[in-house]
PDB file of N, CA and C in Angstrom:
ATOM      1  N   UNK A   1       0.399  -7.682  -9.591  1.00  0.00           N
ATOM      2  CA  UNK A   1       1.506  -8.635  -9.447  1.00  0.00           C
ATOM      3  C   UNK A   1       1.234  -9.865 -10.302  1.00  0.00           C
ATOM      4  N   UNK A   2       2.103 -10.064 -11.530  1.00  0.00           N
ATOM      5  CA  UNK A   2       2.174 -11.225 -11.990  1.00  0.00           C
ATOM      6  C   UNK A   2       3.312 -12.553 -11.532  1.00  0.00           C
ATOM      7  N   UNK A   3       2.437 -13.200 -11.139  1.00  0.00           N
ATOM      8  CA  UNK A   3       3.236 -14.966 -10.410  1.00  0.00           C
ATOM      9  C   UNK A   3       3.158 -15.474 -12.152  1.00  0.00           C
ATOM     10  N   UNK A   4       4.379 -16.000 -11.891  1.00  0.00           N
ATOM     11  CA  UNK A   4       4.890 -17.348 -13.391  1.00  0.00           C
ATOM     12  C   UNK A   4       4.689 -18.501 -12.568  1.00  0.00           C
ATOM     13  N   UNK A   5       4.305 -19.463 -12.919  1.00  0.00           N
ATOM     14  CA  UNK A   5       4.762 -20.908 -12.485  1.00  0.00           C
ATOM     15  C   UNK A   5       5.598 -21.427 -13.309  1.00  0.00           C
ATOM     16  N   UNK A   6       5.604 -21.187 -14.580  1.00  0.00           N
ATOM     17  CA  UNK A   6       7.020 -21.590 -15.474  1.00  0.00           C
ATOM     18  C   UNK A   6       7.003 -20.889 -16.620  1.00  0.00           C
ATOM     19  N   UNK A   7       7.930 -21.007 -16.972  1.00  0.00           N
ATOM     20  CA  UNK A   7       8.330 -20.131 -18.366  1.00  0.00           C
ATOM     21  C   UNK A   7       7.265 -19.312 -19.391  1.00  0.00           C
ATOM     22  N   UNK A   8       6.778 -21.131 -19.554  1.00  0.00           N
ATOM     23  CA  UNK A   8       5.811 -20.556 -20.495  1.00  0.00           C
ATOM     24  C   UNK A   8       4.274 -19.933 -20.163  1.00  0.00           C
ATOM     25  N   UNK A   9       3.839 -20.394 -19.228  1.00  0.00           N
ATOM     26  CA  UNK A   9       2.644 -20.053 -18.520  1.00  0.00           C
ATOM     27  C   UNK A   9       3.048 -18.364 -18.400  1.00  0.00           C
ATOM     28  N   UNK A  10       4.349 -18.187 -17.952  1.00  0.00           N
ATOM     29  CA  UNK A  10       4.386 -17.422 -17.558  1.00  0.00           C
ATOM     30  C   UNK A  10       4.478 -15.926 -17.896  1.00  0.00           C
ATOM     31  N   UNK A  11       4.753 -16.225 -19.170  1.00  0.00           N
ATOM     32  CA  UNK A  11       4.653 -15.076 -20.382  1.00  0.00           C
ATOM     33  C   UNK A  11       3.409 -14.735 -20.840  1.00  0.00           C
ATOM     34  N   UNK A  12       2.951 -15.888 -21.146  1.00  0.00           N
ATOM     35  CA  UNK A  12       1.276 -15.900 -21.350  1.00  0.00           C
ATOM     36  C   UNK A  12       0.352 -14.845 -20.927  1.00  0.00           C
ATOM     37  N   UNK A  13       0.457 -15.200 -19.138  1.00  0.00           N
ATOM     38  CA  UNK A  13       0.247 -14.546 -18.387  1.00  0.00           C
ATOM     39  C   UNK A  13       0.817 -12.825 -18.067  1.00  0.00           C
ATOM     40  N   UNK A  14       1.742 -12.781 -18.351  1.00  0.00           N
ATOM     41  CA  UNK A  14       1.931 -11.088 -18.143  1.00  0.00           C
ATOM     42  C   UNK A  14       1.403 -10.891 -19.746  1.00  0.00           C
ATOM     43  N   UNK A  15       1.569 -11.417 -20.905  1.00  0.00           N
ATOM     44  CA  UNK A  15       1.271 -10.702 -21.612  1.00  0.00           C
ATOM     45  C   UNK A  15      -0.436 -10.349 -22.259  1.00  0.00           C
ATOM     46  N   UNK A  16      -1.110 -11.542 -21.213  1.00  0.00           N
ATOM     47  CA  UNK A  16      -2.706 -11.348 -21.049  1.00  0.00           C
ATOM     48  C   UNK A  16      -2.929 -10.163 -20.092  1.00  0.00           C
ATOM     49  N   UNK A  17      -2.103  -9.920 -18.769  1.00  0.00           N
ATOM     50  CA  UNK A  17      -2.045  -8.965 -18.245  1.00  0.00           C
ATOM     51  C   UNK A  17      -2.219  -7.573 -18.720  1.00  0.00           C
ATOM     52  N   UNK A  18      -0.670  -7.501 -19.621  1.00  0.00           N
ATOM     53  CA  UNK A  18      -0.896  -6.085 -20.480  1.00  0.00           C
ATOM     54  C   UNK A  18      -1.668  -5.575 -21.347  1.00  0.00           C
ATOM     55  N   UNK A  19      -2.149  -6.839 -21.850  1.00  0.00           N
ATOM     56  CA  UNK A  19      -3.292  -6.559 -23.012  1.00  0.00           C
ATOM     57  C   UNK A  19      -4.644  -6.352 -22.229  1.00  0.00           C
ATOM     58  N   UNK A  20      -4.811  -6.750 -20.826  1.00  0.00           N
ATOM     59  CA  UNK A  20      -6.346  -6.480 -19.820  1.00  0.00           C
ATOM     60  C   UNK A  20      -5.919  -4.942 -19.326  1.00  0.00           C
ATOM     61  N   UNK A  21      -4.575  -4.552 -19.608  1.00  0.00           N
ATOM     62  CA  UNK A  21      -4.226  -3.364 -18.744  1.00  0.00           C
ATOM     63  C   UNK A  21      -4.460  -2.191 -19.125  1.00  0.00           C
ATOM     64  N   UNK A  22      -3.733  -2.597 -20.646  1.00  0.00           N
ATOM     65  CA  UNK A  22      -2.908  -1.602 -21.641  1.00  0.00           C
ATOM     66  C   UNK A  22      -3.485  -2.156 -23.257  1.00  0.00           C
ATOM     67  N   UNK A  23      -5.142  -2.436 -23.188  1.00  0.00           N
ATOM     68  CA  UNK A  23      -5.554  -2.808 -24.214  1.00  0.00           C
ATOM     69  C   UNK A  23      -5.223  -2.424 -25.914  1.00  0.00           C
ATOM     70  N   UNK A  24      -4.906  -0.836 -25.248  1.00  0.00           N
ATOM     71  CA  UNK A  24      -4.560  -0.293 -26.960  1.00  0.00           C
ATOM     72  C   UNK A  24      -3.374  -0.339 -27.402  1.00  0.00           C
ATOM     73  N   UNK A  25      -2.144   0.083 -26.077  1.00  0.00           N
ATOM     74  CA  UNK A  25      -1.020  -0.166 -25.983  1.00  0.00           C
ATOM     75  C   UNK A  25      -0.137  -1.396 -26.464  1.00  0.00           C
ATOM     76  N   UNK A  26       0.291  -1.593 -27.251  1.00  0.00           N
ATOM     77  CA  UNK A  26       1.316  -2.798 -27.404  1.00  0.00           C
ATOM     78  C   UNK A  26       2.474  -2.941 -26.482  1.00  0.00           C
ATOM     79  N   UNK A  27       2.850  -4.278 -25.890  1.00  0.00           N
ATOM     80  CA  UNK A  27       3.762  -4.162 -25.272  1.00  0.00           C
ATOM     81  C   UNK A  27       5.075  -3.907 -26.128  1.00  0.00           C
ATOM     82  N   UNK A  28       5.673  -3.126 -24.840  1.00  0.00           N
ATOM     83  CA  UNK A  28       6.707  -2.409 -25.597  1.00  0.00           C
ATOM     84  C   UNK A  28       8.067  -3.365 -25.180  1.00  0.00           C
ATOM     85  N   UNK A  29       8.820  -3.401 -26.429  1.00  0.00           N
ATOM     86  CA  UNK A  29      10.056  -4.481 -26.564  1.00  0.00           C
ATOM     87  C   UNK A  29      10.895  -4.327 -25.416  1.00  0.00           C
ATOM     88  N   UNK A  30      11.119  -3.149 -24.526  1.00  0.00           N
ATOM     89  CA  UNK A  30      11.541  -3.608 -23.447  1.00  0.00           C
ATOM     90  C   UNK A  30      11.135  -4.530 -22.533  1.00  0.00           C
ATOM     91  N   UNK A  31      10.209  -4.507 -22.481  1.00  0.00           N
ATOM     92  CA  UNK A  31       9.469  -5.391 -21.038  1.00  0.00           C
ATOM     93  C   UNK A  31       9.405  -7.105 -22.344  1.00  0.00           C
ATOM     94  N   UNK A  32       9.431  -7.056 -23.682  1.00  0.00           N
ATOM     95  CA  UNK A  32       9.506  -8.630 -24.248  1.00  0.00           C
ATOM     96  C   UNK A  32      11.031  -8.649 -23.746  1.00  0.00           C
ATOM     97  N   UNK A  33      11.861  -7.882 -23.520  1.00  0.00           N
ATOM     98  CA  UNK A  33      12.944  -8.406 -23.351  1.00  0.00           C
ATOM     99  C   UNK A  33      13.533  -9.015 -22.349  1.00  0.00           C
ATOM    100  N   UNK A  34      12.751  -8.248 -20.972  1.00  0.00           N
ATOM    101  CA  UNK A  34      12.553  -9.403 -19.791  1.00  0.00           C
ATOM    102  C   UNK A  34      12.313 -10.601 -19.648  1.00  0.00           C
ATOM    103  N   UNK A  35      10.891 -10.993 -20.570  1.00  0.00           N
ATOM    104  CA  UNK A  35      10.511 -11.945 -20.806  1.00  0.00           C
ATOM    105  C   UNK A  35      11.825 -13.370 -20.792  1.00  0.00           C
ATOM    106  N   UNK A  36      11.536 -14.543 -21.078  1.00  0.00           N
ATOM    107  CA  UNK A  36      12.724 -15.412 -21.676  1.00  0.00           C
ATOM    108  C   UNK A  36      12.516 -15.188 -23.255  1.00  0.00           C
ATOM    109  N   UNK A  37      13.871 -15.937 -23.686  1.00  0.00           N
ATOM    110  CA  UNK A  37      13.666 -15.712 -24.733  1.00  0.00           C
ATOM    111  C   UNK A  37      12.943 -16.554 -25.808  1.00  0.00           C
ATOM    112  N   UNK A  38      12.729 -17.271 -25.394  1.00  0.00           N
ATOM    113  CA  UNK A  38      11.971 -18.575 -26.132  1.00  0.00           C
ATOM    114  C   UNK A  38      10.455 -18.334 -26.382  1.00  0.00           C
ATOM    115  N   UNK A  39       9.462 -17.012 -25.659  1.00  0.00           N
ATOM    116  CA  UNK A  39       8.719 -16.749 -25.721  1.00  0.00           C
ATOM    117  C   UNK A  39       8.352 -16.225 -27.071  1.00  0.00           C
ATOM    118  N   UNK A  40       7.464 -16.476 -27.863  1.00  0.00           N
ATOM    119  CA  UNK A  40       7.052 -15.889 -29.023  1.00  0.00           C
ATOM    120  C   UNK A  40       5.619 -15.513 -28.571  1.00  0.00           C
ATOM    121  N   UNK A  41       6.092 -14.061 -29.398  1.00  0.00           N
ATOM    122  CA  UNK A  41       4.199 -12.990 -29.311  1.00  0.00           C
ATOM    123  C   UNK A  41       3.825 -12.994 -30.516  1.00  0.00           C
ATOM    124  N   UNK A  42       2.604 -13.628 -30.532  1.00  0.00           N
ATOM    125  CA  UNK A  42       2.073 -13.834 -32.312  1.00  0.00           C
ATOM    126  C   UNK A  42       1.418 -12.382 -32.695  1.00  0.00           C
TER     127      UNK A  42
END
């Protein structure tokens, strides 16, 4: 279970998640699309 406290923390956070999860895996553009949109993945 990923908790946001705000926007931006909060992307951060799931997307440190997927990368501890799904190390080889890239997240896949559905789940960035959940995300907000203001989030940028470098």
């Amino acid at each position: 279970l990923v908790e946001a406290t705000n926007t931006n923390n909060g992307s951060l956070t799931i997307k440190a998640y997927w990368n501890e999860v799904f190390p080889t895996t890239p997240m896949p553009n559905a789940i960035q699309g959940l995300l907000p949109s203001s989030t940028k993945f470098l």
